[in-house]
C-alpha atoms as a PDB file:
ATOM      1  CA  UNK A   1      18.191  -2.137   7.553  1.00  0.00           C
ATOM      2  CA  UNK A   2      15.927  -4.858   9.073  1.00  0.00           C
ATOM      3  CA  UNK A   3      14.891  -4.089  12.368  1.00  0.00           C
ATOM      4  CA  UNK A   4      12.248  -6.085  14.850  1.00  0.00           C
ATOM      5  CA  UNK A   5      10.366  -7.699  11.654  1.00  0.00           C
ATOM      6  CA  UNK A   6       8.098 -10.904  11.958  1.00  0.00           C
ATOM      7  CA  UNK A   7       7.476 -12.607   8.721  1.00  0.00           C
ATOM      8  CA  UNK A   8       5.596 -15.426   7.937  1.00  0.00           C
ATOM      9  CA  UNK A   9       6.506 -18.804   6.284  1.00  0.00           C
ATOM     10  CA  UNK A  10       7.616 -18.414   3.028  1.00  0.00           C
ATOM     11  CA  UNK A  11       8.266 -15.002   2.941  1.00  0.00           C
ATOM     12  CA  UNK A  12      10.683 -12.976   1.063  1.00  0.00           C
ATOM     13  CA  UNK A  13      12.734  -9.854   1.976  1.00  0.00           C
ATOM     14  CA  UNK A  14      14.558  -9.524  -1.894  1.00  0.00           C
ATOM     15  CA  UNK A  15      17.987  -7.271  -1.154  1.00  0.00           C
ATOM     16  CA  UNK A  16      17.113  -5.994   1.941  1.00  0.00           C
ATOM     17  CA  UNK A  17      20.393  -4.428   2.821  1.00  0.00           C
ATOM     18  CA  UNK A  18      18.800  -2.012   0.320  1.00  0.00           C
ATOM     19  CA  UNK A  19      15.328  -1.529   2.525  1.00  0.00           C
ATOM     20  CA  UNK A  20      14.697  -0.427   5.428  1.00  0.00           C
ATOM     21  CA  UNK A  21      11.938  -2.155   7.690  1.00  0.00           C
ATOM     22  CA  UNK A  22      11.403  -0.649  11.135  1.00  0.00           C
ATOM     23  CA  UNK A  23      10.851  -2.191  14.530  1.00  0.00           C
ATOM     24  CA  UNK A  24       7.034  -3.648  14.340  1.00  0.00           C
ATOM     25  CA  UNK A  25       6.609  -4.601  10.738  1.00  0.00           C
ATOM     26  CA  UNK A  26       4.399  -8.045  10.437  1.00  0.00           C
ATOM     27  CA  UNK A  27       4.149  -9.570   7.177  1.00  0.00           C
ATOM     28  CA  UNK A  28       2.034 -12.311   6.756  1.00  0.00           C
ATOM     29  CA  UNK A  29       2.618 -15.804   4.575  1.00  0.00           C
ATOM     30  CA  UNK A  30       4.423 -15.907   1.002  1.00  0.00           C
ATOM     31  CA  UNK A  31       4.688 -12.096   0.780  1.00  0.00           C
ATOM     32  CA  UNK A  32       7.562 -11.093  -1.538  1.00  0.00           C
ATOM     33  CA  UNK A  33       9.195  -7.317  -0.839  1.00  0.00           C
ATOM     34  CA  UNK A  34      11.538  -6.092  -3.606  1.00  0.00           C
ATOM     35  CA  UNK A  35      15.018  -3.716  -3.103  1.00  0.00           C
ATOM     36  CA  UNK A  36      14.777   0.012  -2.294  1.00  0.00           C
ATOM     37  CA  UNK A  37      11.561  -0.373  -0.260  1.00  0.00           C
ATOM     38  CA  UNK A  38      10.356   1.459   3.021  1.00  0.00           C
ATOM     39  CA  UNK A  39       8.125   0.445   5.514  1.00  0.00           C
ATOM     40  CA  UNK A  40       7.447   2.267   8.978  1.00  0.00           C
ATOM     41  CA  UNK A  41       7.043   0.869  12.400  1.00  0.00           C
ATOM     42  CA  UNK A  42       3.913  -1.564  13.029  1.00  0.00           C
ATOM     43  CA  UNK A  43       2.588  -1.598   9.662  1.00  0.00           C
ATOM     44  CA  UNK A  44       0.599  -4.693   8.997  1.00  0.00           C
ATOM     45  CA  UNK A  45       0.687  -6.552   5.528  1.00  0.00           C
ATOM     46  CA  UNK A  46      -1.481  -9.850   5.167  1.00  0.00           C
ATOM     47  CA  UNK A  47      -0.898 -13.380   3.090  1.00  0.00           C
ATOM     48  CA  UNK A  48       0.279 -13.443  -0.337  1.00  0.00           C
ATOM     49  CA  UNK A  49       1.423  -9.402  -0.690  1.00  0.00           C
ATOM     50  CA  UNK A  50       3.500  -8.573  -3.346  1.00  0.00           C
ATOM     51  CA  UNK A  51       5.631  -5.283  -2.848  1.00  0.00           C
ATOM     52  CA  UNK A  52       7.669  -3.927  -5.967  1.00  0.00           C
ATOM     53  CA  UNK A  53      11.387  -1.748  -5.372  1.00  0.00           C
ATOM     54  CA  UNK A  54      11.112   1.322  -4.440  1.00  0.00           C
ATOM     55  CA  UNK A  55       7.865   1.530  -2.674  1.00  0.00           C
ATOM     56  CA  UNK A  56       7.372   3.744   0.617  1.00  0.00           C
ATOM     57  CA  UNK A  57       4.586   2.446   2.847  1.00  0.00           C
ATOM     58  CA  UNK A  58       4.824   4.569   6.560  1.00  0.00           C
ATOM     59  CA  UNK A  59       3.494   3.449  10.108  1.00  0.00           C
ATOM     60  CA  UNK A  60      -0.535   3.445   9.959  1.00  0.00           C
ATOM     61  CA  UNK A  61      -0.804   2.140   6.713  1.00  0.00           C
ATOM     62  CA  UNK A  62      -2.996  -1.871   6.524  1.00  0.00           C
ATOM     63  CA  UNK A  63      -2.555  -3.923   3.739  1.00  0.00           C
ATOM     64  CA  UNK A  64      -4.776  -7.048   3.994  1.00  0.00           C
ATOM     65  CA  UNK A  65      -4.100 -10.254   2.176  1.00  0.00           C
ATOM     66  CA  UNK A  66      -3.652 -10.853  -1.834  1.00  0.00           C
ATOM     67  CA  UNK A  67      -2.022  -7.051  -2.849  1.00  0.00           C
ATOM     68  CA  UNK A  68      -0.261  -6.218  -5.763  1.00  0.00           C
ATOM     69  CA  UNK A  69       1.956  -2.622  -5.016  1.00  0.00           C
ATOM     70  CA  UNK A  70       3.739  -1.547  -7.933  1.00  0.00           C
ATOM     71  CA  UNK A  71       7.275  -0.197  -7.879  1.00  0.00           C
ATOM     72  CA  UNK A  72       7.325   3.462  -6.687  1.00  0.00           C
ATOM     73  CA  UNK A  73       4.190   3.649  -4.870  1.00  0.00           C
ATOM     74  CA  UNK A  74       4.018   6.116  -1.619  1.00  0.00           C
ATOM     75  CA  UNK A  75       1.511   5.794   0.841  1.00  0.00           C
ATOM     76  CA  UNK A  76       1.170   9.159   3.436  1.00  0.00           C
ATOM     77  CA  UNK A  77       0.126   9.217   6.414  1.00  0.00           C
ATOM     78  CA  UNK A  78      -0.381  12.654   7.654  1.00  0.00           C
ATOM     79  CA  UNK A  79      -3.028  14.098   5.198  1.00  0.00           C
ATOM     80  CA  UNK A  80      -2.262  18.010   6.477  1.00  0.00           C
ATOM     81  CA  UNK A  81       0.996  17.556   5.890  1.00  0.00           C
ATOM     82  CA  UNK A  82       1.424  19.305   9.559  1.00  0.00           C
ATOM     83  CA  UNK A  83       3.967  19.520  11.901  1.00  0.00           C
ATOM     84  CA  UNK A  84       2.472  18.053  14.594  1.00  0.00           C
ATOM     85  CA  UNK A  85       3.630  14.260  15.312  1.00  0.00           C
ATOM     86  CA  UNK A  86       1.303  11.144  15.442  1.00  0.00           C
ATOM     87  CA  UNK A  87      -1.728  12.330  16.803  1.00  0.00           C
ATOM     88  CA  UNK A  88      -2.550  14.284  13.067  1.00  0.00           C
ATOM     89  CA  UNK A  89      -1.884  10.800  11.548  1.00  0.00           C
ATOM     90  CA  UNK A  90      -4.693   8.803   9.677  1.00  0.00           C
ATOM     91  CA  UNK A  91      -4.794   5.115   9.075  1.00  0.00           C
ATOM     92  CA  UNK A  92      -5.197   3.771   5.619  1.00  0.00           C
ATOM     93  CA  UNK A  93      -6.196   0.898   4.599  1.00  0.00           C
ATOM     94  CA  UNK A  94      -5.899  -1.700   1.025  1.00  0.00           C
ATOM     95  CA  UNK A  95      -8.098  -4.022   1.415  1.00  0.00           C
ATOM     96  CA  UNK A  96      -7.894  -7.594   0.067  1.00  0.00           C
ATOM     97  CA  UNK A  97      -7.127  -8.403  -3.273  1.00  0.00           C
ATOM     98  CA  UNK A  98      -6.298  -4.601  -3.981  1.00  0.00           C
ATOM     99  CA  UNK A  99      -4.010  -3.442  -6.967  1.00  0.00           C
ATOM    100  CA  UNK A 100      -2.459  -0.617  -7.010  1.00  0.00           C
ATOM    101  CA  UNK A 101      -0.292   0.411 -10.122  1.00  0.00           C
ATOM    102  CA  UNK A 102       3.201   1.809 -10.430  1.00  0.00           C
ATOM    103  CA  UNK A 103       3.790   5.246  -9.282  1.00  0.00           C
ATOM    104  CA  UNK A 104       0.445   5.990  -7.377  1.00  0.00           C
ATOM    105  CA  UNK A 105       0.358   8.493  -4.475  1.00  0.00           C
ATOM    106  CA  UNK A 106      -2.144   7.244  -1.928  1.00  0.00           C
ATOM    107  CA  UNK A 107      -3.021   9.991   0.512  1.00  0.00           C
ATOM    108  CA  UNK A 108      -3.600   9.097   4.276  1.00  0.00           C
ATOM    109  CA  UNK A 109      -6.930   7.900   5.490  1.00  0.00           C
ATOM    110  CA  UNK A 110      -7.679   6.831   2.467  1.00  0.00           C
ATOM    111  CA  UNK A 111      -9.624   3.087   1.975  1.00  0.00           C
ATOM    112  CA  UNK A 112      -8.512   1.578  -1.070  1.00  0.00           C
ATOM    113  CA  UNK A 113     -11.569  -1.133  -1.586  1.00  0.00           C
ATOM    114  CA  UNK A 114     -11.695  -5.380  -2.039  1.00  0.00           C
ATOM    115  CA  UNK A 115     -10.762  -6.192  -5.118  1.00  0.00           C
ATOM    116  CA  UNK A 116     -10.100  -2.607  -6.475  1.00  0.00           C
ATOM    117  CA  UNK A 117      -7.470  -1.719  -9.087  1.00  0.00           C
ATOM    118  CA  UNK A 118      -5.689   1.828  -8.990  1.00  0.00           C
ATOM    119  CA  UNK A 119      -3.764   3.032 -12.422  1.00  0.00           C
ATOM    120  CA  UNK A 120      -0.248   3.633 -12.556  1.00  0.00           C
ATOM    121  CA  UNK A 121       0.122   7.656 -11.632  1.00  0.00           C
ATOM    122  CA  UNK A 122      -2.893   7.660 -10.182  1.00  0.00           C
ATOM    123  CA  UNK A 123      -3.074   9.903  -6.925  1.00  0.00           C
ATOM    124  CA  UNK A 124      -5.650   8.853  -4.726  1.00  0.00           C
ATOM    125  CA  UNK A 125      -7.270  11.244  -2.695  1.00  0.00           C
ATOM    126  CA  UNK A 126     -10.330   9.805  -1.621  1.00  0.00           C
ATOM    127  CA  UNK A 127     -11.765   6.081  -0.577  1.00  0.00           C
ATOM    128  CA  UNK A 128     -12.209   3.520  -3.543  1.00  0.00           C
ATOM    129  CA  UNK A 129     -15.200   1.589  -3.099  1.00  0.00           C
ATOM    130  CA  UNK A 130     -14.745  -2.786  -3.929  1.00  0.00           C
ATOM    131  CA  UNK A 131     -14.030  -3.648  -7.734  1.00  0.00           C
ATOM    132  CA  UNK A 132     -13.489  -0.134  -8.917  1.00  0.00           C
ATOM    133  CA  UNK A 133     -11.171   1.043 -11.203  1.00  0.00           C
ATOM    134  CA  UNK A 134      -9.738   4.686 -10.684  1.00  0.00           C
ATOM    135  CA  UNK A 135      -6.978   5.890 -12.862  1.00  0.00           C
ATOM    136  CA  UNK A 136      -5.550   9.936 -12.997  1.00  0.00           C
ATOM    137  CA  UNK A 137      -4.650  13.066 -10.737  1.00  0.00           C
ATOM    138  CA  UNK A 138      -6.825  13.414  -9.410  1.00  0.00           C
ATOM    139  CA  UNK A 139      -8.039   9.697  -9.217  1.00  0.00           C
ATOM    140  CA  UNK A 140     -11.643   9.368 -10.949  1.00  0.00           C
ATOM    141  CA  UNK A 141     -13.757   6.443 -11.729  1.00  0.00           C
ATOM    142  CA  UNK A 142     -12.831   4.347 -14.757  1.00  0.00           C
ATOM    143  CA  UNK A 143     -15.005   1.296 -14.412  1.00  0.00           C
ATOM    144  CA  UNK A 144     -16.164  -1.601 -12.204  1.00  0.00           C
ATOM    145  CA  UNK A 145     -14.553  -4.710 -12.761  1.00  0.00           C
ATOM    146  CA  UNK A 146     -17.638  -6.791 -10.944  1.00  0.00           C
ATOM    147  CA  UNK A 147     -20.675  -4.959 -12.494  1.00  0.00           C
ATOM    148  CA  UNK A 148     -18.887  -4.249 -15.859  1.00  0.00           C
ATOM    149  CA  UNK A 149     -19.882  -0.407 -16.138  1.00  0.00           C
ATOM    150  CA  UNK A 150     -17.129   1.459 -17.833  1.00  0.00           C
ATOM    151  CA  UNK A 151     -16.744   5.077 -18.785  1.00  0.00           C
END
């Protein structure tokens, strides 16, 4: 189900009889969303975002321009996991030109840097700085894909 969605030019909503977009949702320019995906309401997604099937991404979740999100991601947005509505909520954010791999957990509040690259299964518990690399569960430092440092 498709509620109150604005997309931008060249955008495309693959099977969405299969997805369910709330009221709120703005996608930017040539963003492609795949089957079986959930977004909440007023979640913002930039230019050129790529979102594989299966993916849950709830309200208070950013996703700036040029992301890659694997298939089975989930974003959360309540990082007490608390009973106690909206005002618990913390925004995240995946900053532009992020990648995040198939299967990651991303835990509210959580700032997944420019440029960074998460491994599939990772679970992501804390902020990723730009052009890191963090794979694992717990997510831990792998590399940087700017400075060329690698474990």
């Amino acid at each position: 189900m498709i509620l109150n969605v604005k997309a931008g030019e060249g955008t495309k909503l693959y099977n969405d009889e299969f997805s369910n977009i709330r009221d709120g949702v703005v996608f930017g320019k040539n963003c492609t969303v795949h089957s079986h995906v959930w977004i909440g309401e007023n979640v913002k997604i930039g230019d050129n975002v790529k979102i594989q099937a299966f993916t849950f991404i709830p309200e208070g979740v950013t996703i700036e321009d040029n992301v890659f999100i694997g298939p089975r991601v989930t974003f959360t947005n309540d990082p007490n996991l608390e009973i106690k509505g909206k005002s618990c909520w913390k925004p995240t954010l995946v900053k532009n030109g992020a990648k995040i791999g198939a299967g990651a957990m991303i835990k509210a509040g959580v700032t997944i840097g420019e440029g960074a690259m998460v491994g599939m299964g990772a679970v992501v518990l804390h902020d990723i700085p730009p052009h890191e690399v963090y794979v694992g569960n717990p997510a831990r430092r792998l590399g940087c894909l700017v400075c060329g440092s690698w474990k």
